[in-house]
Protein backbone atom coordinates (compact mmCIF):
# COMPACT_ATOMS: atom_id res chain seq x y z
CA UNK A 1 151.34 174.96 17.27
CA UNK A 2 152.19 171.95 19.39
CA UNK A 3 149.48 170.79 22.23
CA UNK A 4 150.57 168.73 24.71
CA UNK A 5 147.74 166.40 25.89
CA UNK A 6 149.46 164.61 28.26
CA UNK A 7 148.33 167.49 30.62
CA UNK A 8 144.71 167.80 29.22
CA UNK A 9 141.98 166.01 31.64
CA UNK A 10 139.82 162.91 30.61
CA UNK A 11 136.94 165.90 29.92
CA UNK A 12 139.35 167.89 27.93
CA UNK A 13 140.59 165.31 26.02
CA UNK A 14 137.03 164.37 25.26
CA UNK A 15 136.30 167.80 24.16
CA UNK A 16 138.91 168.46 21.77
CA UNK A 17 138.07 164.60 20.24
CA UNK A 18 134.86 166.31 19.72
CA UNK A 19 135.94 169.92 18.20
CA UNK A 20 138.52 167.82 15.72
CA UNK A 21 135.80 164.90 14.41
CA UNK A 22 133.99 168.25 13.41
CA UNK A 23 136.83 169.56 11.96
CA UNK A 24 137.69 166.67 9.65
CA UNK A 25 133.91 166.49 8.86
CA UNK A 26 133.93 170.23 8.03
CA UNK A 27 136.98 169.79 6.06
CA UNK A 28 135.66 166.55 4.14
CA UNK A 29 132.47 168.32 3.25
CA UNK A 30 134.01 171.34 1.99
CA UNK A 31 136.06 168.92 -0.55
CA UNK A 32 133.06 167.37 -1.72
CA UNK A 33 130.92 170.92 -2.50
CA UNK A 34 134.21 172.21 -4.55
CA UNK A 35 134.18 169.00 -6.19
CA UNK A 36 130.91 169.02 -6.89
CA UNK A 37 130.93 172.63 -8.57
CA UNK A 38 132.72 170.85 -11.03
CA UNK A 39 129.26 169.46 -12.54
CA UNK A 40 125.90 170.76 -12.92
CA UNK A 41 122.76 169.37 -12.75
CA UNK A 42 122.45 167.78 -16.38
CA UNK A 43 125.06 166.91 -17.15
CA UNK A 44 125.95 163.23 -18.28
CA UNK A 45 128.81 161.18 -16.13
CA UNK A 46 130.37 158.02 -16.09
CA UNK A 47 131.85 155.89 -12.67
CA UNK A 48 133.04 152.93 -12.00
CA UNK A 49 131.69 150.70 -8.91
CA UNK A 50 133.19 148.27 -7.37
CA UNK A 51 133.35 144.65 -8.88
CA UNK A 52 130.91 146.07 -12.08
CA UNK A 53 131.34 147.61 -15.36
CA UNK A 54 131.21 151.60 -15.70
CA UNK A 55 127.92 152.91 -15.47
CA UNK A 56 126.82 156.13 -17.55
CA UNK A 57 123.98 158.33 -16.36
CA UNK A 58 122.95 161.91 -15.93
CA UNK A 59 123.59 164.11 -12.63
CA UNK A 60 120.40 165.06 -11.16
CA UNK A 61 120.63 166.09 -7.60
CA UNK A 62 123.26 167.66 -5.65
CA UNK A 63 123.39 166.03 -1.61
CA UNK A 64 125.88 167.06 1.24
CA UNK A 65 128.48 164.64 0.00
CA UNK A 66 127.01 163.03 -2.49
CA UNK A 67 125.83 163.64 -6.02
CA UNK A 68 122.51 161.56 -7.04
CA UNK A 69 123.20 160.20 -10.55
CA UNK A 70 120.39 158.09 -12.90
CA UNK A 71 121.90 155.51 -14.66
CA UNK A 72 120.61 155.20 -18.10
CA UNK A 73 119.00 151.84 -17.30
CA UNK A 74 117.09 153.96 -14.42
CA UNK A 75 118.95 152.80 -11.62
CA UNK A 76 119.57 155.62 -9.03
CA UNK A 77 122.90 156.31 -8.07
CA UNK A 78 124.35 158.51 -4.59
CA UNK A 79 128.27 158.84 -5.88
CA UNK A 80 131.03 160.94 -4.16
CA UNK A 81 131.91 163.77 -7.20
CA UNK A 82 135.66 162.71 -6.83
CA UNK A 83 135.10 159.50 -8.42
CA UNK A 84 132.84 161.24 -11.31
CA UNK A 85 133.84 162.02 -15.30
CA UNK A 86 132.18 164.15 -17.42
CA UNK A 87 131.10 161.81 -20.72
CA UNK A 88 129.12 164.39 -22.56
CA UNK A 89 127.64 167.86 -22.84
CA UNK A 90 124.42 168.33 -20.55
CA UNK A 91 121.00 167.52 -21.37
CA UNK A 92 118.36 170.04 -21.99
CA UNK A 93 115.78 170.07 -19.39
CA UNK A 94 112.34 167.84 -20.08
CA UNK A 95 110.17 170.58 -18.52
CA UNK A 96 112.21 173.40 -21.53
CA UNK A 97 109.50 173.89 -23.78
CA UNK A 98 110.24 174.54 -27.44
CA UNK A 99 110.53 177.68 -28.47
CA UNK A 100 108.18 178.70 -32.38
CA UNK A 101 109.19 181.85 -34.20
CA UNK A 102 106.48 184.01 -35.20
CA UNK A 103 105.54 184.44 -38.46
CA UNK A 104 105.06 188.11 -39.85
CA UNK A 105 101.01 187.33 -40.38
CA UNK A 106 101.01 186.02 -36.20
CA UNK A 107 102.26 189.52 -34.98
């Protein structure tokens, strides 16, 4: 489908700059959340920043584009999933409580 916007008006043209910024944003977001399903909450990453070292940490938060990552020095961390790696299984939740068997005298 070709448009040819050489016959759109100044208000036209406005409105379909509009309708495609939302597009691409749309689009871009939609990348990021299939991306992101790639991880879980827990699970321990690695990245590399710009001009540093890599830095190793565990996912905790899921955000629109971002993923919030806690480095294991306890810096926090919003990274785009695409530039994520998985270093290690996940961690077991702090607030899991530890499960005791029951001996035969508790029952």
């Amino acid at each position: 489908m070709r448009i040819d916007i050489d016959q759109l008006t100044e208000a036209e043209l406005v409105d379909l700059n509009r309708r495609i910024v939302e597009r691409l944003k749309f689009l871009e977001q939609m990348r990021a959340h299939s991306e992101m399903l790639e991880f879980s909450v827990g699970d321990r990453v690695t990245f590399t920043p710009d001009r540093r070292g890599p830095v190793t940490g565990v996912l905790s938060k899921y955000n629109r584009k971002t993923v919030t990552v806690i480095s294991d020095d306890g810096q926090r961390w919003n990274v785009s999933p695409s530039f994520l790696q998985r270093t290690g299984p996940a961690t077991t939740s702090p607030k899991a409580g530890k499960v005791i068997p029951l001996n035969s005298e508790d029952r």
